[in-house]
PDB file of N, CA and C in Angstrom:
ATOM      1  N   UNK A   1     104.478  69.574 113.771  1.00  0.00           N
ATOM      2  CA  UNK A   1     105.822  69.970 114.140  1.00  0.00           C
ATOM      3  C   UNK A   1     106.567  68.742 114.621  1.00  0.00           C
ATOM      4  N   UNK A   2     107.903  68.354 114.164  1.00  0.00           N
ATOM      5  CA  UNK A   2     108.625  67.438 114.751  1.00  0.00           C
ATOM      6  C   UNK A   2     108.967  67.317 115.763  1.00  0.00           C
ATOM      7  N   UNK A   3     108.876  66.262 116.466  1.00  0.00           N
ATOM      8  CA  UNK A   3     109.548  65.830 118.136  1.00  0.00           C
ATOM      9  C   UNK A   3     110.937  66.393 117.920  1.00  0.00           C
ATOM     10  N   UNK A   4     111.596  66.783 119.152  1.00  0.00           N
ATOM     11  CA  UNK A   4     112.905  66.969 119.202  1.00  0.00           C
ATOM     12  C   UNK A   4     114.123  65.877 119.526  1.00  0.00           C
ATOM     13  N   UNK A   5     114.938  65.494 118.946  1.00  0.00           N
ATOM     14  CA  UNK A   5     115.506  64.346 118.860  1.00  0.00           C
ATOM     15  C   UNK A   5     116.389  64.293 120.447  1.00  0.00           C
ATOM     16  N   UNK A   6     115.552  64.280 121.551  1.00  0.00           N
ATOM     17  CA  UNK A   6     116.134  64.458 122.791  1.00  0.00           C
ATOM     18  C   UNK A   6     117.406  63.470 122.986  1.00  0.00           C
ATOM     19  N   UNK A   7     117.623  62.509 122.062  1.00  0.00           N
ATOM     20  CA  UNK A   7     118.509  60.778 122.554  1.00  0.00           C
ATOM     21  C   UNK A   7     120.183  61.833 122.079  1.00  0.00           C
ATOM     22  N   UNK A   8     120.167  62.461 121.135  1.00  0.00           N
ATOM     23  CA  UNK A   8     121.239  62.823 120.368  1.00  0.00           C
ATOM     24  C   UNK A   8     121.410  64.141 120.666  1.00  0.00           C
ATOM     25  N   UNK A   9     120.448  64.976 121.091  1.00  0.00           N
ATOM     26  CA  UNK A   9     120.532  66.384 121.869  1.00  0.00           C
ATOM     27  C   UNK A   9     120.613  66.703 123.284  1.00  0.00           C
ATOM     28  N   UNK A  10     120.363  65.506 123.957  1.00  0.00           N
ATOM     29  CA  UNK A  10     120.849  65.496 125.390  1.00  0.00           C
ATOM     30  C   UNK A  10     119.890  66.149 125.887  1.00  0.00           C
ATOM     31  N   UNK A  11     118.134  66.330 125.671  1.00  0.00           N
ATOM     32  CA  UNK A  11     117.376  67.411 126.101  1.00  0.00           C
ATOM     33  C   UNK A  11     116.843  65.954 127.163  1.00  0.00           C
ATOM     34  N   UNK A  12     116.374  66.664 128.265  1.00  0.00           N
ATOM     35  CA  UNK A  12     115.068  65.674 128.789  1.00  0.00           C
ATOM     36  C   UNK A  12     114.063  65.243 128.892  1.00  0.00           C
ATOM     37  N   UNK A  13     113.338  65.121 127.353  1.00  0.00           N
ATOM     38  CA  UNK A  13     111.980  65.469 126.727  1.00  0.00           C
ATOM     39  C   UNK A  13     111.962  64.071 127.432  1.00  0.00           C
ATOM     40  N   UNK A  14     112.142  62.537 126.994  1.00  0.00           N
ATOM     41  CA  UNK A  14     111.437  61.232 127.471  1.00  0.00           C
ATOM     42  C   UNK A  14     112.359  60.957 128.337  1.00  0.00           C
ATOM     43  N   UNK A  15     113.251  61.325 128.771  1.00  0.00           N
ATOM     44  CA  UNK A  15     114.213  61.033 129.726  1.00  0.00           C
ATOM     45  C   UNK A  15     115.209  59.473 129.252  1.00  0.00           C
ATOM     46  N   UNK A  16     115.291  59.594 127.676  1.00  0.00           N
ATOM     47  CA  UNK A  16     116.276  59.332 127.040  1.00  0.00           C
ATOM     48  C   UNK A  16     117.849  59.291 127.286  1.00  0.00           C
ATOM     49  N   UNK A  17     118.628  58.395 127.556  1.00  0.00           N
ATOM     50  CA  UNK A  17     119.963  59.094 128.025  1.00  0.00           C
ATOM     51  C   UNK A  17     120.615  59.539 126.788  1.00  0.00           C
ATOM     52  N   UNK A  18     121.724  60.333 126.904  1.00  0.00           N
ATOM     53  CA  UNK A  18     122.606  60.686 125.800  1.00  0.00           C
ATOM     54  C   UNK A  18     123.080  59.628 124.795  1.00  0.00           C
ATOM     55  N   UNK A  19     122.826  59.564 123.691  1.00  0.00           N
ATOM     56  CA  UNK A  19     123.643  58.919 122.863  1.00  0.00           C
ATOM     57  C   UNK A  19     124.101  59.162 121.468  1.00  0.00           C
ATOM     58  N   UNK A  20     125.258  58.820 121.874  1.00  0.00           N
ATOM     59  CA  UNK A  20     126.479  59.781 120.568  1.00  0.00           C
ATOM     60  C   UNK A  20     126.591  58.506 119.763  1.00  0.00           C
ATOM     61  N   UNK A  21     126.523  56.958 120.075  1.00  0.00           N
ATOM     62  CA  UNK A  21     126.928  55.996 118.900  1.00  0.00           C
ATOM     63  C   UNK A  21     126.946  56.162 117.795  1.00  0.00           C
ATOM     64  N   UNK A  22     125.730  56.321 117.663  1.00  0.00           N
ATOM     65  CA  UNK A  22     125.508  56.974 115.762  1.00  0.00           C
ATOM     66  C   UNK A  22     126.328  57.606 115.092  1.00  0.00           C
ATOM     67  N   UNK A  23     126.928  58.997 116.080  1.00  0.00           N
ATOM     68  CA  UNK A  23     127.807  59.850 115.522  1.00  0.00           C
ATOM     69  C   UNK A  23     129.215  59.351 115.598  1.00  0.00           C
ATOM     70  N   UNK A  24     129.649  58.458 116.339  1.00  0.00           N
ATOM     71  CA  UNK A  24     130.939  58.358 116.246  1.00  0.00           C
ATOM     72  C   UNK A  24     131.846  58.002 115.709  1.00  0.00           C
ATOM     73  N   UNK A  25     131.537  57.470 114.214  1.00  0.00           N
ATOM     74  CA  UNK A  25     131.795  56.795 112.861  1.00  0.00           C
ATOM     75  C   UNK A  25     132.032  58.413 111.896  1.00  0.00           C
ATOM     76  N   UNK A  26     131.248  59.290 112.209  1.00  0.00           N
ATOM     77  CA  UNK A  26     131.360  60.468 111.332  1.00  0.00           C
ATOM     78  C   UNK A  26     132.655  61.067 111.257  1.00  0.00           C
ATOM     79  N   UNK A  27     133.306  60.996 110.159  1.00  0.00           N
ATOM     80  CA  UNK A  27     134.294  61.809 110.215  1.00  0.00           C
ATOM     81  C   UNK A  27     134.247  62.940 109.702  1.00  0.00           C
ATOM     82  N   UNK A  28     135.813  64.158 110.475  1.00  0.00           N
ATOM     83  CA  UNK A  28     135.515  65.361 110.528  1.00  0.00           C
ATOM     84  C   UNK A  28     137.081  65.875 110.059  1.00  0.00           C
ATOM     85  N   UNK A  29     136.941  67.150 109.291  1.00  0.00           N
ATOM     86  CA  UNK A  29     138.430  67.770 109.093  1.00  0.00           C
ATOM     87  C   UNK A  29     138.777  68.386 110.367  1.00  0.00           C
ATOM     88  N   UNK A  30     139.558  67.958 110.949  1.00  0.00           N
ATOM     89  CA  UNK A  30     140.669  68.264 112.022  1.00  0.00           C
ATOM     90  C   UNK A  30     141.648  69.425 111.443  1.00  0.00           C
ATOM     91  N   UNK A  31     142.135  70.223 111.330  1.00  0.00           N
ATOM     92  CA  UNK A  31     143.047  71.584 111.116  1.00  0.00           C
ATOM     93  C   UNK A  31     143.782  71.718 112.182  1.00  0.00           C
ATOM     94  N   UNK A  32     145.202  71.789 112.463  1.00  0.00           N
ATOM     95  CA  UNK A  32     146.270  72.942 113.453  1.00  0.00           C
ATOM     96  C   UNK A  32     146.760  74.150 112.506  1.00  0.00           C
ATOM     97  N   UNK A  33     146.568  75.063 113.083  1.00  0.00           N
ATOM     98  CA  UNK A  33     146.470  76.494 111.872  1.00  0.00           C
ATOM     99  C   UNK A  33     148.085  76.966 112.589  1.00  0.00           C
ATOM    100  N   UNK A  34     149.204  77.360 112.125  1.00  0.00           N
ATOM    101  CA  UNK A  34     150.382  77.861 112.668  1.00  0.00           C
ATOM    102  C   UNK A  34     149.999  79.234 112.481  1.00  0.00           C
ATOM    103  N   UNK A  35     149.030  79.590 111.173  1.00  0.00           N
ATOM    104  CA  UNK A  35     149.160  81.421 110.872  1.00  0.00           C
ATOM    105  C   UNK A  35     148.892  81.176 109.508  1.00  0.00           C
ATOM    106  N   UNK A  36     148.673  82.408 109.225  1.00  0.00           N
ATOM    107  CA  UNK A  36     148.054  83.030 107.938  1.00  0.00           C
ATOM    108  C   UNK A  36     148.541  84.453 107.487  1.00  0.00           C
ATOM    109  N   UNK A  37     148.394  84.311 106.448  1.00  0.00           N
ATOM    110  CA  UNK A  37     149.183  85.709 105.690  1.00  0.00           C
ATOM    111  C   UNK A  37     148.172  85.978 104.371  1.00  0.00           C
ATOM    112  N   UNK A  38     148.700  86.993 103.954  1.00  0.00           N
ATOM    113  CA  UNK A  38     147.748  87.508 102.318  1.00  0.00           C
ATOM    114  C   UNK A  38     148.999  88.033 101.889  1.00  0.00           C
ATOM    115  N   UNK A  39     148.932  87.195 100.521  1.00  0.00           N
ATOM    116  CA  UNK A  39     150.178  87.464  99.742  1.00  0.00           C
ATOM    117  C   UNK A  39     149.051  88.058  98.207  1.00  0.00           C
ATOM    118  N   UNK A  40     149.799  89.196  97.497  1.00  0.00           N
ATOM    119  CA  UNK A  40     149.522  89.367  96.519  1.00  0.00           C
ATOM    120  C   UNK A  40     149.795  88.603  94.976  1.00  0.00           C
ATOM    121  N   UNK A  41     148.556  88.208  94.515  1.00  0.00           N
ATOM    122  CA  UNK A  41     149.701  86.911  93.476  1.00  0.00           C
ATOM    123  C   UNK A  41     150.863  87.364  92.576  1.00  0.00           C
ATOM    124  N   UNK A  42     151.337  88.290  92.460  1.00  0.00           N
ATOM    125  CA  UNK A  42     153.080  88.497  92.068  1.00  0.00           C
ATOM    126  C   UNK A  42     154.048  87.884  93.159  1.00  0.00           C
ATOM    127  N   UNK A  43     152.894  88.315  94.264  1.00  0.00           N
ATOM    128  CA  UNK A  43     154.149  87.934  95.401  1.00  0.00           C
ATOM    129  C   UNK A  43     154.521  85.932  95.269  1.00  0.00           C
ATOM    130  N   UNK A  44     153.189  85.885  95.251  1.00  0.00           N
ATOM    131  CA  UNK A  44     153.036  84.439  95.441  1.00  0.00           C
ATOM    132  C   UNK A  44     153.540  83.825  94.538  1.00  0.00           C
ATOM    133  N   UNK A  45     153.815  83.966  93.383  1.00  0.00           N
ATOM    134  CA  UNK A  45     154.146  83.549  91.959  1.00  0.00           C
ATOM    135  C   UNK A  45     156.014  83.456  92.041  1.00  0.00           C
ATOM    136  N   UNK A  46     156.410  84.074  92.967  1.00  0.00           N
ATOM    137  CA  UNK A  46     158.036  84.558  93.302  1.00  0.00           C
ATOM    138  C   UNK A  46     158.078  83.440  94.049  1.00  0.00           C
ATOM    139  N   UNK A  47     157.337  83.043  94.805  1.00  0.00           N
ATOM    140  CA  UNK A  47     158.137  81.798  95.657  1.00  0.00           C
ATOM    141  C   UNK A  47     159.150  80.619  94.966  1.00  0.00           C
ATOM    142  N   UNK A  48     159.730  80.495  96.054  1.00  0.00           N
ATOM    143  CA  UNK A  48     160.447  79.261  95.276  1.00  0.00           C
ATOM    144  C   UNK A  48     160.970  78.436  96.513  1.00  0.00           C
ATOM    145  N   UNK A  49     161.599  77.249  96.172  1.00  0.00           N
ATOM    146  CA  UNK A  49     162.644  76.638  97.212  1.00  0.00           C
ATOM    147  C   UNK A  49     163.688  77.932  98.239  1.00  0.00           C
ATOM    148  N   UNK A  50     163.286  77.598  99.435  1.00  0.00           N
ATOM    149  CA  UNK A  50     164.186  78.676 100.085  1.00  0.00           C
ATOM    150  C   UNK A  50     163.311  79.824 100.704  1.00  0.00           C
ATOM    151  N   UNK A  51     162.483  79.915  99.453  1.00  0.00           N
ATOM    152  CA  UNK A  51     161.450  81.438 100.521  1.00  0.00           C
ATOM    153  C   UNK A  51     161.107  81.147 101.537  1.00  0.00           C
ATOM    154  N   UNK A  52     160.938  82.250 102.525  1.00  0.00           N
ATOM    155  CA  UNK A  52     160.112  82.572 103.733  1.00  0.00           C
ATOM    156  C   UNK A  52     158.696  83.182 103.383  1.00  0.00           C
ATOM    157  N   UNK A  53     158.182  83.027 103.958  1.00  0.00           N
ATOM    158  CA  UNK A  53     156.326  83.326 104.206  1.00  0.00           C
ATOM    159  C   UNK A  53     156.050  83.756 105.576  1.00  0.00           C
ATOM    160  N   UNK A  54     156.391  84.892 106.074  1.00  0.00           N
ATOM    161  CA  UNK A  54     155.859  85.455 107.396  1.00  0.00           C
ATOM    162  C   UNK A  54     154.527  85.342 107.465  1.00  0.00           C
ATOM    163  N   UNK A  55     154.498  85.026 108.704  1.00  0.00           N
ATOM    164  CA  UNK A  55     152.884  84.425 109.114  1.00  0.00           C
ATOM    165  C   UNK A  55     152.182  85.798 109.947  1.00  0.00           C
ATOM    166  N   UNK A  56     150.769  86.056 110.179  1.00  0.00           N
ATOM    167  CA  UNK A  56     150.374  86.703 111.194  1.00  0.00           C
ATOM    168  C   UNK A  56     150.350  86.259 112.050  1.00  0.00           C
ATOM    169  N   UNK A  57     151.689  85.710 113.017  1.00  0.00           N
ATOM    170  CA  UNK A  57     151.403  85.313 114.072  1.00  0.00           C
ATOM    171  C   UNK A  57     152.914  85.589 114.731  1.00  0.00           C
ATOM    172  N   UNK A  58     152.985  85.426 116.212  1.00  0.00           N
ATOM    173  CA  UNK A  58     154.231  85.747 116.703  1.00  0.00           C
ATOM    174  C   UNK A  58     154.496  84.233 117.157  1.00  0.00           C
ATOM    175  N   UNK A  59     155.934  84.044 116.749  1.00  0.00           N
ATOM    176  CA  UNK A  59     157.054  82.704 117.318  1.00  0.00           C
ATOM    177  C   UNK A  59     156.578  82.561 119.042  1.00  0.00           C
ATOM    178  N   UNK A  60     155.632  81.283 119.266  1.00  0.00           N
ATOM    179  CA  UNK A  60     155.448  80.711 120.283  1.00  0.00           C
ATOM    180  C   UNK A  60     154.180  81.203 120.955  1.00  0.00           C
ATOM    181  N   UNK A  61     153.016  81.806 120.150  1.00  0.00           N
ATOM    182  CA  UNK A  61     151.991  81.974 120.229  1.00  0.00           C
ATOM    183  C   UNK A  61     151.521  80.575 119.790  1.00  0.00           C
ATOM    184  N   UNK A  62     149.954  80.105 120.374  1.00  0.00           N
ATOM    185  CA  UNK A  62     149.401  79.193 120.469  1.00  0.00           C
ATOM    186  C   UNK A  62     148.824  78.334 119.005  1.00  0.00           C
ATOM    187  N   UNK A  63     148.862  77.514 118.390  1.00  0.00           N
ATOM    188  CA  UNK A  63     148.802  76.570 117.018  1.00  0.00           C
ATOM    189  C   UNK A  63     146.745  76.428 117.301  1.00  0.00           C
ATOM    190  N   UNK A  64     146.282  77.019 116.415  1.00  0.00           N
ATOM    191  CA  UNK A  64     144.821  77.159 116.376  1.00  0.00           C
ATOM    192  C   UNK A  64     144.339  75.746 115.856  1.00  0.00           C
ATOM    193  N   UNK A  65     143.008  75.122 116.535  1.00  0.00           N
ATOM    194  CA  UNK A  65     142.941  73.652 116.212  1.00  0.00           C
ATOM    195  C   UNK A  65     141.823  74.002 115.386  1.00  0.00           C
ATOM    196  N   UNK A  66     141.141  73.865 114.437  1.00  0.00           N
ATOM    197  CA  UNK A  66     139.676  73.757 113.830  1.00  0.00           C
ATOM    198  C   UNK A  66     139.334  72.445 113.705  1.00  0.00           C
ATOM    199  N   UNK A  67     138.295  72.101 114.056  1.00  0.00           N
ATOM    200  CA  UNK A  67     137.338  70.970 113.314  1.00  0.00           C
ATOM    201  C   UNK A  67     136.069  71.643 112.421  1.00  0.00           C
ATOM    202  N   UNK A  68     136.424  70.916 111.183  1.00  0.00           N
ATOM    203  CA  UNK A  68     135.372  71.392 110.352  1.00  0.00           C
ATOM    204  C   UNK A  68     135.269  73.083 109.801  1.00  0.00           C
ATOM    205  N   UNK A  69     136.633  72.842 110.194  1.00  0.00           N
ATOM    206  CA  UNK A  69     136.230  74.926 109.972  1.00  0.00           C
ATOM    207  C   UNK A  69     135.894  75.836 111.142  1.00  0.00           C
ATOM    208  N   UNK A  70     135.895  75.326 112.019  1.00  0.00           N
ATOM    209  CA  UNK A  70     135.391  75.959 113.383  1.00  0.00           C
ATOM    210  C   UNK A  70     136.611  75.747 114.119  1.00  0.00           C
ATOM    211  N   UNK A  71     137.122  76.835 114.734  1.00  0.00           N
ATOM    212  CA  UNK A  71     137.487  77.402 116.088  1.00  0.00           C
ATOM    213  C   UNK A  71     137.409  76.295 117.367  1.00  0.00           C
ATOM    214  N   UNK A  72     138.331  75.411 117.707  1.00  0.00           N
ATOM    215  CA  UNK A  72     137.657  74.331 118.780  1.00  0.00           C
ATOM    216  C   UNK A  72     138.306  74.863 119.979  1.00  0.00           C
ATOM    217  N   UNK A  73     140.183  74.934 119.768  1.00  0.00           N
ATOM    218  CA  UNK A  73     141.055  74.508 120.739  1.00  0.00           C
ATOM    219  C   UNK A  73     142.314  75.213 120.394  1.00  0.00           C
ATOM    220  N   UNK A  74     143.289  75.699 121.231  1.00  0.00           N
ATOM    221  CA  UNK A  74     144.389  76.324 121.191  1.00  0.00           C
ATOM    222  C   UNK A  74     145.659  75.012 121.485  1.00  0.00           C
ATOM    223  N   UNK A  75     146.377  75.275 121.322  1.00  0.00           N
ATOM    224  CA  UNK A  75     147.708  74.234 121.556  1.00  0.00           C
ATOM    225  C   UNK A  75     149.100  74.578 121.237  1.00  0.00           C
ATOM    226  N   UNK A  76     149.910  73.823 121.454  1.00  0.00           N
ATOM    227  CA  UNK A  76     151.402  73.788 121.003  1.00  0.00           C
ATOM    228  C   UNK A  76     152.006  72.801 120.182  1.00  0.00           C
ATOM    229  N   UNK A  77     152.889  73.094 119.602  1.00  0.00           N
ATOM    230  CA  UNK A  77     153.124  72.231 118.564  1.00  0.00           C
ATOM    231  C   UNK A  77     154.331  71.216 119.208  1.00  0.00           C
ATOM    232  N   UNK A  78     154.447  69.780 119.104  1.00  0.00           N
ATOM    233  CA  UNK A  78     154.727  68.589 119.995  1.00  0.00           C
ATOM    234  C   UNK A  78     155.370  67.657 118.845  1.00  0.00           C
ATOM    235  N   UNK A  79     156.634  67.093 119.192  1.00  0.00           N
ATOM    236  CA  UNK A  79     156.916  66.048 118.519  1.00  0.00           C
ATOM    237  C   UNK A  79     156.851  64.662 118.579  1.00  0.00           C
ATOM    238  N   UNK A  80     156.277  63.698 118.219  1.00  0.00           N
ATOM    239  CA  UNK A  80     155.666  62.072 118.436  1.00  0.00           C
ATOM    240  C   UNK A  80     155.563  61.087 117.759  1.00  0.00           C
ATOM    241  N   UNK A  81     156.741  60.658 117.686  1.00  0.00           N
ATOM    242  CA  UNK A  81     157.586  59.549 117.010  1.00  0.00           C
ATOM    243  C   UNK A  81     158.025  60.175 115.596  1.00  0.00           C
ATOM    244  N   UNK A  82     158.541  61.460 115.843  1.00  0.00           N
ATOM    245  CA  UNK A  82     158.730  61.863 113.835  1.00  0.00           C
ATOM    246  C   UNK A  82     157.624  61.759 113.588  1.00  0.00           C
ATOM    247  N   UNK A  83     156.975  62.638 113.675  1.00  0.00           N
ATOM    248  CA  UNK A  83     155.249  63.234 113.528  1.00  0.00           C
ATOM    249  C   UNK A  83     155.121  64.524 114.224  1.00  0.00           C
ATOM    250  N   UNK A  84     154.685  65.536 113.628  1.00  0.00           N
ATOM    251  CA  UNK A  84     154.108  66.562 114.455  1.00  0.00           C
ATOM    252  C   UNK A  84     153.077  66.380 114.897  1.00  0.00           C
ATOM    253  N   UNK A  85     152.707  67.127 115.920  1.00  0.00           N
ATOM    254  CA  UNK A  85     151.012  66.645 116.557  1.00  0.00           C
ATOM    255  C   UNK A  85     151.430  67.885 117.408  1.00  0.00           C
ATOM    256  N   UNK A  86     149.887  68.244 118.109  1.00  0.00           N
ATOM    257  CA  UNK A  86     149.373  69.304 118.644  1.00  0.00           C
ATOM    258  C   UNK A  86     148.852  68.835 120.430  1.00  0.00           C
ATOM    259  N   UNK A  87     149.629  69.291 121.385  1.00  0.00           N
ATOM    260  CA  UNK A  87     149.070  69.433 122.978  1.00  0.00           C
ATOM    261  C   UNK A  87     148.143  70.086 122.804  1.00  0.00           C
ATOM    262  N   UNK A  88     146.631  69.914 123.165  1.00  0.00           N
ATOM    263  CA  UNK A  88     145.918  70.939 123.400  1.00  0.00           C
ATOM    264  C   UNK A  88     146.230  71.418 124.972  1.00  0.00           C
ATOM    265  N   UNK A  89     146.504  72.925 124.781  1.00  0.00           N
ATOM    266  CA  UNK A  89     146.235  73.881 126.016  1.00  0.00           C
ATOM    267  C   UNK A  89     144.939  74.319 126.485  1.00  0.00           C
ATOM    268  N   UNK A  90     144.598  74.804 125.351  1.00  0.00           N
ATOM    269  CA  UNK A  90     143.233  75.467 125.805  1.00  0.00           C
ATOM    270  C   UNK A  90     142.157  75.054 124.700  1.00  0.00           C
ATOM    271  N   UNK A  91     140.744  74.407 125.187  1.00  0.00           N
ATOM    272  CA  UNK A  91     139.651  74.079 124.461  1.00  0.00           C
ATOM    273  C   UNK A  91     138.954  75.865 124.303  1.00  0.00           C
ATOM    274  N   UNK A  92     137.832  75.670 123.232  1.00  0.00           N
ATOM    275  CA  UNK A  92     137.314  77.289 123.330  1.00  0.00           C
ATOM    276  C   UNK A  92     136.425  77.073 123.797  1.00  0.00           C
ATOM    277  N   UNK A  93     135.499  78.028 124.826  1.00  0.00           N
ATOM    278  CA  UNK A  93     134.619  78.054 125.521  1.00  0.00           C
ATOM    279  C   UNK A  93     133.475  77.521 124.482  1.00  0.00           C
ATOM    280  N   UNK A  94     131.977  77.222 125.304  1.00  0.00           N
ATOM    281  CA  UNK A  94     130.727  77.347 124.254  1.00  0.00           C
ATOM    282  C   UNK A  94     130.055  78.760 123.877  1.00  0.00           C
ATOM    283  N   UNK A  95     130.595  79.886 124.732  1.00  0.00           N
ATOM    284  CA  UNK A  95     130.004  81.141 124.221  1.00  0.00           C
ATOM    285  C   UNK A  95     131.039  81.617 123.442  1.00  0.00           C
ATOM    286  N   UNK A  96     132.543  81.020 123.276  1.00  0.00           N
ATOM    287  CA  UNK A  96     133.309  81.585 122.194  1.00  0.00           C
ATOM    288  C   UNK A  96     133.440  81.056 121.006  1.00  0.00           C
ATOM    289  N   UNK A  97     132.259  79.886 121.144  1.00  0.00           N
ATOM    290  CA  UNK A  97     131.817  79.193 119.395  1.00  0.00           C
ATOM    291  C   UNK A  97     131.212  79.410 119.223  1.00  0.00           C
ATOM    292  N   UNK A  98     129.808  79.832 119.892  1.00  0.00           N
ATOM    293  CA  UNK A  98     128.870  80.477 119.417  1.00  0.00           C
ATOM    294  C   UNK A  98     128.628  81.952 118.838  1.00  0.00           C
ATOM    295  N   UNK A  99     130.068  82.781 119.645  1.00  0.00           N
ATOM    296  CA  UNK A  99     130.378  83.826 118.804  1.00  0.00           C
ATOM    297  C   UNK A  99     131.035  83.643 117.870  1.00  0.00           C
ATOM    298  N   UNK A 100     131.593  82.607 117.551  1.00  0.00           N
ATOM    299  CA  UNK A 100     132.251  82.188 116.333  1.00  0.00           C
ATOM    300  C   UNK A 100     131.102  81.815 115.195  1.00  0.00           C
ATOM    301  N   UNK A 101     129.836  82.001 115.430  1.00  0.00           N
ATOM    302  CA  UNK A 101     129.067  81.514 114.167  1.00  0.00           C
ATOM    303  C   UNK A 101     128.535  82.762 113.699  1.00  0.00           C
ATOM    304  N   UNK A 102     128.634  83.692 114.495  1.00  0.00           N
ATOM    305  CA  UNK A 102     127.919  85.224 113.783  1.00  0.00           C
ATOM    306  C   UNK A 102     128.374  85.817 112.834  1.00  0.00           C
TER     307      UNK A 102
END
């Protein structure tokens, strides 16, 4: 059975300290989600310059952050130098990512 990689898992098997170096070169898809909708493709096929796309979401509810596809962080949407970018408000707990994998 394999040792557990305590240096990169933060366990206290050899009393290893934490180390993330390795990982910090990895890059990751970052996402701010405004909302989501289900359009039927007739509907979708009608768009044009000018349409609206109602979102499931209400005007000034929180901009959903994903990394990787996952659920991280809640926020608001921020303007920075003619750039949008995202305040995070709220990070998601570790028992509300872990219910996020079921």
């Amino acid at each position: 059975m394999a040792e557990p990689m305590d240096d990169l898992a933060g366990g206290a098997g050899a009393g290893t300290p934490r180390n993330f170096d390795l990982l910090l070169d990895v890059p990751l898809e970052v996402t701010a989600e405004i909302g989501r909708t289900r359009l039927p493709l007739r509907d979708l096929l009608q768009l044009g310059p000018g349409s609206v796309v109602e979102l499931a979401k209400l005007a000034g509810e929180p901009l959903d952050v994903f990394v990787n596809g996952r659920l991280v962080a809640r926020g608001e949407a921020v303007m920075v130098n003619d750039k949008f970018g995202v305040r995070l408000t709220d990070i998601v707990s570790q028992s509300e990512r872990i219910e996020g994998l079921r």
